[in-house]
N, C-alpha and C. Protein backbone atom coordinates (compact mmCIF):
# COMPACT_ATOMS: atom_id res chain seq x y z
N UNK A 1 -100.76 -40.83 -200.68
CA UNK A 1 -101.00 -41.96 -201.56
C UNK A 1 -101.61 -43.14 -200.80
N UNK A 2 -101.08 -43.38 -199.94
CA UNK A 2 -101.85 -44.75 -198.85
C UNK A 2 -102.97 -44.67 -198.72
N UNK A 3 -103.57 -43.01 -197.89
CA UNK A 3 -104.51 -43.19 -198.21
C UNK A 3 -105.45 -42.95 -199.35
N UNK A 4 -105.37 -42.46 -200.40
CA UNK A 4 -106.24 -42.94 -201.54
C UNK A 4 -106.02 -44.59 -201.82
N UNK A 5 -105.07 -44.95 -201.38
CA UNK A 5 -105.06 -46.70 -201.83
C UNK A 5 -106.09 -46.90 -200.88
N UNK A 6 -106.28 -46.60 -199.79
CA UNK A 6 -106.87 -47.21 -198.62
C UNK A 6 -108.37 -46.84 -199.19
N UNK A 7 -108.86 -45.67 -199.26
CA UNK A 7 -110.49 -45.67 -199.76
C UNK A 7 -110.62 -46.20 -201.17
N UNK A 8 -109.85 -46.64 -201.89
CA UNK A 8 -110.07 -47.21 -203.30
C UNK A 8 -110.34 -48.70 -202.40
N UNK A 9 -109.42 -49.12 -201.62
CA UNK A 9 -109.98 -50.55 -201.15
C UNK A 9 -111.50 -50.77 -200.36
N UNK A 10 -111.34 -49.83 -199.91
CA UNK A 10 -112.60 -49.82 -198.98
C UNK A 10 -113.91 -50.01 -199.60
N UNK A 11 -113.53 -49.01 -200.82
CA UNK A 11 -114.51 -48.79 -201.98
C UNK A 11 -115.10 -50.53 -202.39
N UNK A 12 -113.72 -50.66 -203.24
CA UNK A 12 -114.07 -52.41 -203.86
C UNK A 12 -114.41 -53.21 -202.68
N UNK A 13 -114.29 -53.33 -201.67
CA UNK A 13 -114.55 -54.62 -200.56
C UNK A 13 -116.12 -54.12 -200.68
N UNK A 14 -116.20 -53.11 -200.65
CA UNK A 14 -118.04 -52.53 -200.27
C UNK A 14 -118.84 -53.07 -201.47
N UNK A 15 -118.25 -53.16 -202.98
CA UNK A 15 -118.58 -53.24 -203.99
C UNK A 15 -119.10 -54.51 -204.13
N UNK A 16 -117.90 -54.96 -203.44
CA UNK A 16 -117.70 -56.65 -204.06
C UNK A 16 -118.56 -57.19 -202.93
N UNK A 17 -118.96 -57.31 -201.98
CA UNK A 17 -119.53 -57.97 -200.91
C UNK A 17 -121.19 -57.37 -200.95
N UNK A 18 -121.56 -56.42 -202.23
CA UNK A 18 -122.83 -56.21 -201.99
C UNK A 18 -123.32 -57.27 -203.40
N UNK A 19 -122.34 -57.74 -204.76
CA UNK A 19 -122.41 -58.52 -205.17
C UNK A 19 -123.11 -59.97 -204.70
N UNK A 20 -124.36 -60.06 -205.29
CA UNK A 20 -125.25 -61.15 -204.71
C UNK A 20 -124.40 -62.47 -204.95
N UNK A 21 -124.66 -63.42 -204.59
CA UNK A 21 -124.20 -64.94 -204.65
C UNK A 21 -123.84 -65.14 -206.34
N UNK A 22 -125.22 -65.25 -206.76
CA UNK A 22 -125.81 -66.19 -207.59
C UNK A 22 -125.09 -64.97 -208.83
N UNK A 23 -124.69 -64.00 -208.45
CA UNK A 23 -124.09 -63.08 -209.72
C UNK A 23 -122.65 -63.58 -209.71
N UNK A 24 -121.61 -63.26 -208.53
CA UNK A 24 -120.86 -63.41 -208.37
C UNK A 24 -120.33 -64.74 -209.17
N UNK A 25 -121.11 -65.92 -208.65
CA UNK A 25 -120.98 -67.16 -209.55
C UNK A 25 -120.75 -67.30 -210.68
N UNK A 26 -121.92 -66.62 -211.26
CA UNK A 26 -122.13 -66.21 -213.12
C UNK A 26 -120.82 -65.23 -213.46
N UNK A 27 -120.22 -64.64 -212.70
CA UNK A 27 -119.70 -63.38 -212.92
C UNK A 27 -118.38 -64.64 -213.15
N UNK A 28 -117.80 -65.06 -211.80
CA UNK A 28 -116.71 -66.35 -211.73
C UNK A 28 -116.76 -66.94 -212.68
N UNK A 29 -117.67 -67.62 -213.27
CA UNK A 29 -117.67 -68.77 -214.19
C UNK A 29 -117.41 -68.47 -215.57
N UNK A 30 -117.65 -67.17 -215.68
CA UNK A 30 -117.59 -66.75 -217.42
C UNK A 30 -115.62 -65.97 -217.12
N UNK A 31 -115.02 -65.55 -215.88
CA UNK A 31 -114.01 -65.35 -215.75
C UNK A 31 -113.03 -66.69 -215.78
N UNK A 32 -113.51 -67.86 -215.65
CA UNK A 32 -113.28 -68.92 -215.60
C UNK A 32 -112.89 -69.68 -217.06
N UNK A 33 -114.25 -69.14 -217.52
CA UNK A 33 -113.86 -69.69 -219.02
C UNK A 33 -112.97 -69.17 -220.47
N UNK A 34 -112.87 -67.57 -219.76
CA UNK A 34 -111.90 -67.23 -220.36
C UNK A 34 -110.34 -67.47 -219.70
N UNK A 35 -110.30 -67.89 -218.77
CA UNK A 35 -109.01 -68.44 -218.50
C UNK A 35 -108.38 -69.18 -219.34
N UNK A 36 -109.45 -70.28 -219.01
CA UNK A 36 -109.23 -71.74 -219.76
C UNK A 36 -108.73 -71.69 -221.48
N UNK A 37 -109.58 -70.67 -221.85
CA UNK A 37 -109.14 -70.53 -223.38
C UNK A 37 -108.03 -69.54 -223.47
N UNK A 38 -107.57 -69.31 -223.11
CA UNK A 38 -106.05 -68.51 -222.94
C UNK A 38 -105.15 -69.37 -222.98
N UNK A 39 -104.22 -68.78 -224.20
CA UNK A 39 -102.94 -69.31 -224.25
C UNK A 39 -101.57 -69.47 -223.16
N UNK A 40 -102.14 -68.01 -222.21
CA UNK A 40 -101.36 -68.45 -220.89
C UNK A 40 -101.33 -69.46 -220.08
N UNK A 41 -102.82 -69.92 -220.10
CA UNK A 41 -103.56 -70.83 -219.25
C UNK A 41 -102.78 -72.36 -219.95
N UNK A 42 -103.68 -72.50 -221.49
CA UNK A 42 -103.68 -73.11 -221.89
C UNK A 42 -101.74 -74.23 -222.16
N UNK A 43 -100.94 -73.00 -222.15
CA UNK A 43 -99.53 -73.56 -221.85
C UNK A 43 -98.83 -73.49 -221.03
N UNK A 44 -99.54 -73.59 -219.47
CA UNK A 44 -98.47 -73.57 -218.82
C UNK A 44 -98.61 -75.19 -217.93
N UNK A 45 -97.65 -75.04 -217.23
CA UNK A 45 -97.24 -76.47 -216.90
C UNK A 45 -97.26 -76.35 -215.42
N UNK A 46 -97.06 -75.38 -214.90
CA UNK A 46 -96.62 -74.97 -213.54
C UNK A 46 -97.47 -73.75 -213.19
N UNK A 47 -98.48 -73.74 -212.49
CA UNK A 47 -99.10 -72.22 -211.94
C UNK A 47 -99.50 -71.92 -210.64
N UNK A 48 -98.99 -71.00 -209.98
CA UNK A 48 -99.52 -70.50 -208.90
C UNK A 48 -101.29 -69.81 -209.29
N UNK A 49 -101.82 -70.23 -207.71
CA UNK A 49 -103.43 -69.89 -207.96
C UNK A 49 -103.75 -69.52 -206.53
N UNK A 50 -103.69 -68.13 -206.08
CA UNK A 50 -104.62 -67.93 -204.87
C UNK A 50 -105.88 -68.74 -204.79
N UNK A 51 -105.90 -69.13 -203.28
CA UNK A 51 -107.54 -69.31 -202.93
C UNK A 51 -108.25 -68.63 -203.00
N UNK A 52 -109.40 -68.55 -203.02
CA UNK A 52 -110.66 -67.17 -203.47
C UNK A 52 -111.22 -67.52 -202.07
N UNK A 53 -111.95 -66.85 -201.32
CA UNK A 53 -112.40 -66.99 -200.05
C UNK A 53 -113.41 -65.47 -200.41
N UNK A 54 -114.72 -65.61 -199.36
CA UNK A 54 -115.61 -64.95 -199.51
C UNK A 54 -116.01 -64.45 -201.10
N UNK A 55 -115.95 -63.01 -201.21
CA UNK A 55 -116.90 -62.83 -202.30
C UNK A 55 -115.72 -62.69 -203.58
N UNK A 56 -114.47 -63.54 -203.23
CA UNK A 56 -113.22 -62.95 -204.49
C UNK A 56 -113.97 -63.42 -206.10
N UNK A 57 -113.36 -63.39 -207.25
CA UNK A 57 -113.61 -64.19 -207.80
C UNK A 57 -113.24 -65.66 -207.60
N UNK A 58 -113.80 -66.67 -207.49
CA UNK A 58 -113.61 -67.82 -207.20
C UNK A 58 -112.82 -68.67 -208.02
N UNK A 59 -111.54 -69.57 -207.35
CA UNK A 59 -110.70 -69.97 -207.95
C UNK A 59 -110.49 -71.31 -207.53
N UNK A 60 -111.61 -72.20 -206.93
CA UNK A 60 -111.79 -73.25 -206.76
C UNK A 60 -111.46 -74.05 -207.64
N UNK A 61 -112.53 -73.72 -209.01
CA UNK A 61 -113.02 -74.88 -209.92
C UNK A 61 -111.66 -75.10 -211.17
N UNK A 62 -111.12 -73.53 -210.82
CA UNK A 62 -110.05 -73.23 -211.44
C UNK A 62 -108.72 -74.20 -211.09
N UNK A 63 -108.62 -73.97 -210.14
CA UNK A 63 -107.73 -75.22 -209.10
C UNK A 63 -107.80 -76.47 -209.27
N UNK A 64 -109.00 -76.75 -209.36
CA UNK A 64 -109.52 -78.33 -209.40
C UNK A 64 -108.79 -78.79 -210.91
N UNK A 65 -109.60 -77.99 -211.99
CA UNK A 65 -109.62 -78.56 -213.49
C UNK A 65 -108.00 -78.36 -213.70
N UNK A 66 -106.84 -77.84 -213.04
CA UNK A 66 -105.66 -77.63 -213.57
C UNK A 66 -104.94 -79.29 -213.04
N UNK A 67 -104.96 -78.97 -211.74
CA UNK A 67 -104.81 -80.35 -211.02
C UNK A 67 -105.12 -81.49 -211.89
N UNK A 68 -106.44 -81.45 -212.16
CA UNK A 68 -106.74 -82.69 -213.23
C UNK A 68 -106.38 -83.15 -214.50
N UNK A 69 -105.94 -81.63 -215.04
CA UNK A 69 -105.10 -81.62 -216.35
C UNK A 69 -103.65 -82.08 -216.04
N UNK A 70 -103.47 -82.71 -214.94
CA UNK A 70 -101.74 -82.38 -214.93
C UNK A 70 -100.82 -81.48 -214.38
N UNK A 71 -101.34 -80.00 -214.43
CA UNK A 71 -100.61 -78.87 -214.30
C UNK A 71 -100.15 -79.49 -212.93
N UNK A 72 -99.01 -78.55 -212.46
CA UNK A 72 -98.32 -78.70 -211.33
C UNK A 72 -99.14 -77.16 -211.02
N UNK A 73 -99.81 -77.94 -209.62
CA UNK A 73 -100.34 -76.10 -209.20
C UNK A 73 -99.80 -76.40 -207.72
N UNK A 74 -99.60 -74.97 -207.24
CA UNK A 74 -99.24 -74.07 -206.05
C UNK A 74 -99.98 -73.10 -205.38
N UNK A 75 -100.32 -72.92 -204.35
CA UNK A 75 -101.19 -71.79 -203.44
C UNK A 75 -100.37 -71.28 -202.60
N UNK A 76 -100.54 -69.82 -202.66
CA UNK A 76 -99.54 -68.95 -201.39
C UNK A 76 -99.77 -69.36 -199.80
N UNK A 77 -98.80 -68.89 -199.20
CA UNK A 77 -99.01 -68.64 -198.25
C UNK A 77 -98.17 -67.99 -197.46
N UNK A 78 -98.85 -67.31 -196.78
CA UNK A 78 -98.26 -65.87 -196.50
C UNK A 78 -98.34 -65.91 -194.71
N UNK A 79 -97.47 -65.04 -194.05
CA UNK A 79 -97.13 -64.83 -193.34
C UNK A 79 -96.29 -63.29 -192.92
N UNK A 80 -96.92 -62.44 -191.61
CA UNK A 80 -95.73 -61.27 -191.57
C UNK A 80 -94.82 -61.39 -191.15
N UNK A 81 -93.76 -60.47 -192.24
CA UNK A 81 -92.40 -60.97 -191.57
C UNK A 81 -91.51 -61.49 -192.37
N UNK A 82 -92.56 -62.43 -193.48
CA UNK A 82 -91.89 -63.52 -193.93
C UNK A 82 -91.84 -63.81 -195.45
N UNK A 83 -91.18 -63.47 -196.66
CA UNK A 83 -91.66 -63.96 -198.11
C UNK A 83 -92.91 -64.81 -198.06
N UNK A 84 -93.36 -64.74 -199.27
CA UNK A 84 -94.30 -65.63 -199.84
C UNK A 84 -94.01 -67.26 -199.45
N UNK A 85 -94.70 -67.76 -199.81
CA UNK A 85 -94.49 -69.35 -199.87
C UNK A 85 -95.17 -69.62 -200.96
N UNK A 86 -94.98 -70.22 -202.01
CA UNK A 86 -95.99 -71.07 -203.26
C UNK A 86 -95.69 -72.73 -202.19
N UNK A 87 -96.90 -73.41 -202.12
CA UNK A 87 -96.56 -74.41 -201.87
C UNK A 87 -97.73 -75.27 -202.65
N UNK A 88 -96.94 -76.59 -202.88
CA UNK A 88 -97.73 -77.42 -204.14
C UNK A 88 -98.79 -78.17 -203.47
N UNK A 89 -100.43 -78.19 -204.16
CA UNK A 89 -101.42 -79.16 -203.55
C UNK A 89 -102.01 -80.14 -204.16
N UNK A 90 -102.10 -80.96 -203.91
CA UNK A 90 -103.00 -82.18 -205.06
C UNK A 90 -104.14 -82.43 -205.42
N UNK A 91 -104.99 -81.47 -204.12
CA UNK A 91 -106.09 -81.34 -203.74
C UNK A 91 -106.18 -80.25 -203.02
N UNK A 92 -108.31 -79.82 -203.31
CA UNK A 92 -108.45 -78.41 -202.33
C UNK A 92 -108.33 -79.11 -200.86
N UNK A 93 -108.94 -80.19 -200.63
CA UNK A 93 -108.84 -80.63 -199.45
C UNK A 93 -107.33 -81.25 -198.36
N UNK A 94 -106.71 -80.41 -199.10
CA UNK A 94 -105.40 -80.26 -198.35
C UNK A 94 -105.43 -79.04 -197.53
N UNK A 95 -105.97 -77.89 -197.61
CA UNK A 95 -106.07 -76.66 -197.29
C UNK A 95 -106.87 -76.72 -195.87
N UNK A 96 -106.26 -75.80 -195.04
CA UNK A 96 -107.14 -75.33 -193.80
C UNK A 96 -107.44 -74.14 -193.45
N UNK A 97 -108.15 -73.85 -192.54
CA UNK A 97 -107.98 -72.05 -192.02
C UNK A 97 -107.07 -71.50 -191.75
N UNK A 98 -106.25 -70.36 -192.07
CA UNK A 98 -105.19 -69.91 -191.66
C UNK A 98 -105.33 -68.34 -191.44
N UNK A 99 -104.25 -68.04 -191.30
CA UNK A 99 -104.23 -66.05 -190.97
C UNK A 99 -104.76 -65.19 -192.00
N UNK A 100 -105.08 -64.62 -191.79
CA UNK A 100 -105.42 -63.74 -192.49
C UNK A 100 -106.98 -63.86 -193.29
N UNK A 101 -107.86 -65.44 -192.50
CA UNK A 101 -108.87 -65.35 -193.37
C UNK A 101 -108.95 -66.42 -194.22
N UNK A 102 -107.19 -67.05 -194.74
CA UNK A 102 -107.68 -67.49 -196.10
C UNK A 102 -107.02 -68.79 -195.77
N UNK A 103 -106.91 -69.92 -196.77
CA UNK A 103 -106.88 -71.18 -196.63
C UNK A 103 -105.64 -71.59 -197.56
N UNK A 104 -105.37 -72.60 -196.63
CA UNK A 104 -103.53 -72.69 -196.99
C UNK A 104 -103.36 -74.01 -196.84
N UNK A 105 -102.53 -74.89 -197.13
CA UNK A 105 -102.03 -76.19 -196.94
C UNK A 105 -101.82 -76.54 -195.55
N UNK A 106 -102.00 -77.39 -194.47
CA UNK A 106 -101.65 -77.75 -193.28
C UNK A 106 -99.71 -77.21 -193.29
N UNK A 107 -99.37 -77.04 -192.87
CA UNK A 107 -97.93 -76.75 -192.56
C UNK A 107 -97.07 -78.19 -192.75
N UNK A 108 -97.85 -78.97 -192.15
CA UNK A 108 -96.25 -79.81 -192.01
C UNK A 108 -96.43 -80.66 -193.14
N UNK A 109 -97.51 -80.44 -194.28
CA UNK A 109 -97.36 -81.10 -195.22
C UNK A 109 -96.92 -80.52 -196.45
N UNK A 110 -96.40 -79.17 -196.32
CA UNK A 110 -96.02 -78.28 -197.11
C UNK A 110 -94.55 -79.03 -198.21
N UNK A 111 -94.88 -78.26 -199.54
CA UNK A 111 -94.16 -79.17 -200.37
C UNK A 111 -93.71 -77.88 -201.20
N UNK A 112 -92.96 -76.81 -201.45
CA UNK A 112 -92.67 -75.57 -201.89
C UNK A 112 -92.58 -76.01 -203.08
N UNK A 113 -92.33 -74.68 -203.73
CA UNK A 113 -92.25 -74.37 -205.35
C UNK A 113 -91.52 -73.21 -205.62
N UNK A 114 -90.44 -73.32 -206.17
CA UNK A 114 -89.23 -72.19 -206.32
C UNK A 114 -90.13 -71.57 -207.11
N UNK A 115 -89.99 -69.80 -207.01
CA UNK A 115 -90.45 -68.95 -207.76
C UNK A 115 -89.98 -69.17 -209.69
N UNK A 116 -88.73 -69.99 -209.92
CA UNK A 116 -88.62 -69.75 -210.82
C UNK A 116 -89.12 -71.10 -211.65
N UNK A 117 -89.53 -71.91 -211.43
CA UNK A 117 -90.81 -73.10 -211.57
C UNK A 117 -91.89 -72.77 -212.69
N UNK A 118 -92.30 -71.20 -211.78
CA UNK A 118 -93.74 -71.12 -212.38
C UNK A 118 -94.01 -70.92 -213.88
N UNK A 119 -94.76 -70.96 -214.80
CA UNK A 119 -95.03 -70.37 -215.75
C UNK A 119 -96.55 -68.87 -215.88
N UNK A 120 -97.11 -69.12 -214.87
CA UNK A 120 -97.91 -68.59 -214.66
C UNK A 120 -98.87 -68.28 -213.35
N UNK A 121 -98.94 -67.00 -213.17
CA UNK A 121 -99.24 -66.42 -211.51
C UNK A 121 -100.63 -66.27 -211.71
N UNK A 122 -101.62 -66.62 -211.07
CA UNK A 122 -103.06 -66.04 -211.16
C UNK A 122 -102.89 -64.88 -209.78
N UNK A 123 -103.24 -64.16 -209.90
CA UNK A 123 -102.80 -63.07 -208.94
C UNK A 123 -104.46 -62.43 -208.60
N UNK A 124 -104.69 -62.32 -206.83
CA UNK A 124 -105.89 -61.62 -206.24
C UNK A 124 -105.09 -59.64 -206.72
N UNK A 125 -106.58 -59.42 -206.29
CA UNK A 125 -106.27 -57.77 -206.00
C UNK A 125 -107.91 -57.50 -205.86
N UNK A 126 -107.91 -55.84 -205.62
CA UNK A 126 -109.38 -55.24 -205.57
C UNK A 126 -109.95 -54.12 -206.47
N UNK A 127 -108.94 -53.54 -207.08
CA UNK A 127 -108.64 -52.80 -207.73
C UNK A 127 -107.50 -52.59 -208.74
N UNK A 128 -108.36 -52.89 -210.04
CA UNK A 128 -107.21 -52.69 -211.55
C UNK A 128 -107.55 -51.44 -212.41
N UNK A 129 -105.99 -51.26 -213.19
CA UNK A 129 -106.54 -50.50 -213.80
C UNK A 129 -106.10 -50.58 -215.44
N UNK A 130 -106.13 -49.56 -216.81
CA UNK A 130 -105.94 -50.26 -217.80
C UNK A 130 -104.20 -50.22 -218.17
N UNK A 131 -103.66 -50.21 -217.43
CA UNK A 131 -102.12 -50.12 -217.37
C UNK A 131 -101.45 -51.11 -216.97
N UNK A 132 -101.69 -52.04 -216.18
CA UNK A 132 -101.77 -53.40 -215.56
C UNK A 132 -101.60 -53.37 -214.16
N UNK A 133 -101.79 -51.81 -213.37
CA UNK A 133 -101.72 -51.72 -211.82
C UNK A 133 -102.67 -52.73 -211.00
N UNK A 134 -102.29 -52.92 -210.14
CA UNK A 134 -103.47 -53.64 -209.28
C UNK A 134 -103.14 -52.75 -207.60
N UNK A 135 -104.43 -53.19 -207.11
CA UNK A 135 -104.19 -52.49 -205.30
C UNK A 135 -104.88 -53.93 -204.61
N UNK A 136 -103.76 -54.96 -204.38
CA UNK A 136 -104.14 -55.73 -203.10
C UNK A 136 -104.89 -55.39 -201.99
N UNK A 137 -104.63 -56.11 -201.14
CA UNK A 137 -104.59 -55.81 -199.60
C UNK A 137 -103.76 -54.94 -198.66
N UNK A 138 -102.97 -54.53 -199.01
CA UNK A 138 -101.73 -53.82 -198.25
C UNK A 138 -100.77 -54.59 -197.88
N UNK A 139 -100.21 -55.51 -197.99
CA UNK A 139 -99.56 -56.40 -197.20
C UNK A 139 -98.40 -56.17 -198.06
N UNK A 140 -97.96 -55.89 -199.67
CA UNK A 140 -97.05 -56.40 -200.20
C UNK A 140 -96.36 -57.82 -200.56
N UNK A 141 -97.30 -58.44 -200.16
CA UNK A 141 -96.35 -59.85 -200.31
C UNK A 141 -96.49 -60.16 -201.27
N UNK A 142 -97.40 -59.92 -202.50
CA UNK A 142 -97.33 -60.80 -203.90
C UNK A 142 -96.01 -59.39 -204.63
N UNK A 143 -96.65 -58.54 -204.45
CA UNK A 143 -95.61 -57.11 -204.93
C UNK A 143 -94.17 -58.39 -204.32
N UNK A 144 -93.56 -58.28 -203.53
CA UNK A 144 -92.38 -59.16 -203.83
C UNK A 144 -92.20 -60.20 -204.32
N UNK A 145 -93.51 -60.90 -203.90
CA UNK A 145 -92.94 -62.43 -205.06
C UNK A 145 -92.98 -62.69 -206.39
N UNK A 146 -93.85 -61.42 -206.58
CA UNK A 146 -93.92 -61.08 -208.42
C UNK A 146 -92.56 -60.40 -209.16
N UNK A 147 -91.93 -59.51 -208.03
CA UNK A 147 -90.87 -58.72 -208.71
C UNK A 147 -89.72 -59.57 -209.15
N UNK A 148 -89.08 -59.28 -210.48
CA UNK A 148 -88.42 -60.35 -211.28
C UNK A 148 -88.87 -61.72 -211.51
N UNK A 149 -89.81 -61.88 -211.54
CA UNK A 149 -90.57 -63.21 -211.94
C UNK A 149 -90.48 -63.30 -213.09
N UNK A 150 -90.33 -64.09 -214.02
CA UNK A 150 -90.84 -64.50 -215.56
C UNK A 150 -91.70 -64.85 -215.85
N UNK A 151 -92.75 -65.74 -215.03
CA UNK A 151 -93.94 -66.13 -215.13
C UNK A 151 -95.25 -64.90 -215.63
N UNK A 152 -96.00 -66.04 -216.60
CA UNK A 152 -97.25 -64.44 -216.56
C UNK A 152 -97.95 -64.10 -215.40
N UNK A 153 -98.31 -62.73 -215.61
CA UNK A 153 -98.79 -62.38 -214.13
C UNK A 153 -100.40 -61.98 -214.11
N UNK A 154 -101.07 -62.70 -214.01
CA UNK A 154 -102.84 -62.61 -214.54
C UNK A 154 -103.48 -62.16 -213.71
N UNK A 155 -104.03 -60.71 -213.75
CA UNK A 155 -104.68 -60.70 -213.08
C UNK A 155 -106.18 -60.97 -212.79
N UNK A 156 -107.11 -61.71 -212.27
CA UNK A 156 -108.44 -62.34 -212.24
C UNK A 156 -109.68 -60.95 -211.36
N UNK A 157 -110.73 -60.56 -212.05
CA UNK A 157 -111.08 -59.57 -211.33
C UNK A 157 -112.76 -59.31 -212.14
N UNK A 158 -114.18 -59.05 -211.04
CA UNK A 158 -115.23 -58.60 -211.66
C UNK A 158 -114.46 -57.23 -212.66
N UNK A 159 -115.55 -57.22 -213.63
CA UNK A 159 -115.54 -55.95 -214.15
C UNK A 159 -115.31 -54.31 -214.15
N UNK A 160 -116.26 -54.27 -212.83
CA UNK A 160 -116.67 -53.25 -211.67
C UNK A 160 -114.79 -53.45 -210.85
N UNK A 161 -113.88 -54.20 -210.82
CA UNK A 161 -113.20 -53.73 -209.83
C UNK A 161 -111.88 -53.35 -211.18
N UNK A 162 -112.30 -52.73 -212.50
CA UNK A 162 -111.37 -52.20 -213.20
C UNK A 162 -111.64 -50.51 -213.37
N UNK A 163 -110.49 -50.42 -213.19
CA UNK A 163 -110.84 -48.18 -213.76
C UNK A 163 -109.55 -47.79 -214.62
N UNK A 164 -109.97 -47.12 -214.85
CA UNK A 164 -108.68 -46.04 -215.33
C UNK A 164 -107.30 -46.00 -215.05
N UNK A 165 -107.06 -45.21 -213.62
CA UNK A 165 -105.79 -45.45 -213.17
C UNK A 165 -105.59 -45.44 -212.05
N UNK A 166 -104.83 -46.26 -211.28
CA UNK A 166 -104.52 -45.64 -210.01
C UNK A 166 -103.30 -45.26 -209.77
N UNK A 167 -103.41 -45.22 -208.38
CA UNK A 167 -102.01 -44.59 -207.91
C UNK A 167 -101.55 -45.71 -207.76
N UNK A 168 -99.65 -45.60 -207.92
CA UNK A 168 -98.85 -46.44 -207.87
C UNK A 168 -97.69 -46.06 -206.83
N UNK A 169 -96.62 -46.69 -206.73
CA UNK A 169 -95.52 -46.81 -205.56
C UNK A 169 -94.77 -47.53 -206.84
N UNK A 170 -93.34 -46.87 -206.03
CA UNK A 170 -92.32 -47.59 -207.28
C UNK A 170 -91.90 -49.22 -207.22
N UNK A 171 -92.07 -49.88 -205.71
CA UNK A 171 -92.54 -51.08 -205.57
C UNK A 171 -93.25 -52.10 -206.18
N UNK A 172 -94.45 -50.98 -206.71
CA UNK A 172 -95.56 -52.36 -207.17
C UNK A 172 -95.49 -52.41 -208.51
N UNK A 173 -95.71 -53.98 -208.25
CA UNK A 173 -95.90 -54.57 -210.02
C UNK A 173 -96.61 -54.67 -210.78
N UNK A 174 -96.66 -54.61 -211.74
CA UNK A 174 -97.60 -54.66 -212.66
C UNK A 174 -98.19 -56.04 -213.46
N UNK A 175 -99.29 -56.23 -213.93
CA UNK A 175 -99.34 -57.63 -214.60
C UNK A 175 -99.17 -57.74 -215.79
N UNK A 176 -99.29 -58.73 -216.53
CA UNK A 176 -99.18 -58.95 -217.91
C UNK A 176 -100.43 -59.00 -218.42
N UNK A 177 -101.53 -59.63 -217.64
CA UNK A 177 -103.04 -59.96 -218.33
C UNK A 177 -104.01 -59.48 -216.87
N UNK A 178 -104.85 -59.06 -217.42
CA UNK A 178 -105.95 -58.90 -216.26
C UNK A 178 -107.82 -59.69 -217.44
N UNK A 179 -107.91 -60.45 -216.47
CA UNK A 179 -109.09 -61.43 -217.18
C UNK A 179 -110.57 -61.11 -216.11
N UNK A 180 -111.12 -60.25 -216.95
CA UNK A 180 -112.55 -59.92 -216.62
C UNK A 180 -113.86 -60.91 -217.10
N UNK A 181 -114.77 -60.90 -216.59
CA UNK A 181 -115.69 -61.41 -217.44
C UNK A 181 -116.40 -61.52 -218.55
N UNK A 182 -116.34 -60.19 -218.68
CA UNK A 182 -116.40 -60.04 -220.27
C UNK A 182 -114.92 -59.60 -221.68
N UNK A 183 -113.77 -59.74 -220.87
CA UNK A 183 -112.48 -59.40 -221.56
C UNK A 183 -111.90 -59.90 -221.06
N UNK A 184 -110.12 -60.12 -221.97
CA UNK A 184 -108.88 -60.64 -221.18
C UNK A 184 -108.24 -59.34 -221.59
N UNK A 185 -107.16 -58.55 -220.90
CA UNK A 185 -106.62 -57.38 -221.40
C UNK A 185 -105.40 -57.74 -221.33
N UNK A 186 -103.68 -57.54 -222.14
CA UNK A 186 -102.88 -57.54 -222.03
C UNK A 186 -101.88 -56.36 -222.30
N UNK A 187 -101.18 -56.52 -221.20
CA UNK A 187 -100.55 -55.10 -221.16
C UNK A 187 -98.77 -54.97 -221.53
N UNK A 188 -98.34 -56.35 -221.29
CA UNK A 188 -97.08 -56.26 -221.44
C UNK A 188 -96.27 -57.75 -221.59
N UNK A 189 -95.70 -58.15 -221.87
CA UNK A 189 -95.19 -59.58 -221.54
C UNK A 189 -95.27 -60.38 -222.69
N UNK A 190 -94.96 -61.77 -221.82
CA UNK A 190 -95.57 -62.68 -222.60
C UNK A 190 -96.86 -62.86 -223.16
């Protein structure tokens, strides 16, 4: 099973990084706007939001406009070894380079957010499918900070990185919404 997880990833990173700029954008922005008109979106008060870094779907502008609405937003940060962290930002320009690539709050200005806070998870991955599986990175760390959560669990993703089915582990979680560019799909939940 690992490794079919492992060439399904390999697959989408190859996919997603041959994705030109100027698509990717168009591709983001219409994933963007169906956020916004979502009732998940639209009521929550409290949301965790990965950073998007290189070719993810981009969750910048997403970040920005919640912040501005009010929402109380949060960005992971991760570490091995160690649970998740949601920690709260006011701004993107709180964020620096960190492990793994991706961009995180300076440390000592870190301001947490109890998992049970959230109303809503925007959740990375590379691979979905129509069941609400997703295949991260390997790391597991959202797989734990999602398990027993109440919050919705959204997953954000090009088109191209949805299929059929994959393989699963009795570990991993599943989402409630996966929001494509041309669809929002819901599978379970709220």
């Amino acid at each position: 099973m690992q490794n079919e997880k492992a060439e399904i990833r390999r697959s989408m990173i190859r996919k997603r990084e041959a994705l030109a700029p100027h698509e990717a954008a168009r591709r983001g922005e219409a994933i963007r706007q169906q956020i916004l008109e979502a009732p998940f979106y639209q009521e929550s008060r409290c949301l965790s939001c990965y950073v998007s870094v290189s070719n993810e779907v981009d969750t910048h502008e997403l970040i920005r406009g919640a912040i501005a609405e009010g929402k109380r937003v949060a960005v992971p940060v991760a570490r091995r070894g160690r649970p998740m962290t949601q920690v709260r930002i006011s701004d993107l320009a709180e964020l620096v380079p960190a492990p793994f690539g991706l961009l995180e709050p300076a440390e000592e200005s870190w301001d947490p957010v109890p998992p049970d806070a959230f109303d809503l998870v925007i959740v990375p991955g590379l691979a979905f499918d129509h069941h609400g599986n997703r295949i991260g990175f390997g790391g597991g760390f959202y797989d734990r900070f999602l398990a027993g959560l109440r919050a919705a669990k959204v997953g954000i993703a090009y088109g191209f990185q949805q299929g059929e089915t994959l393989p699963t582990e009795s570990h991993d979680v599943k989402l409630d919404w996966l929001v494509t560019e041309s669809r929002i799909l819901q599978f379970h939940g709220p």
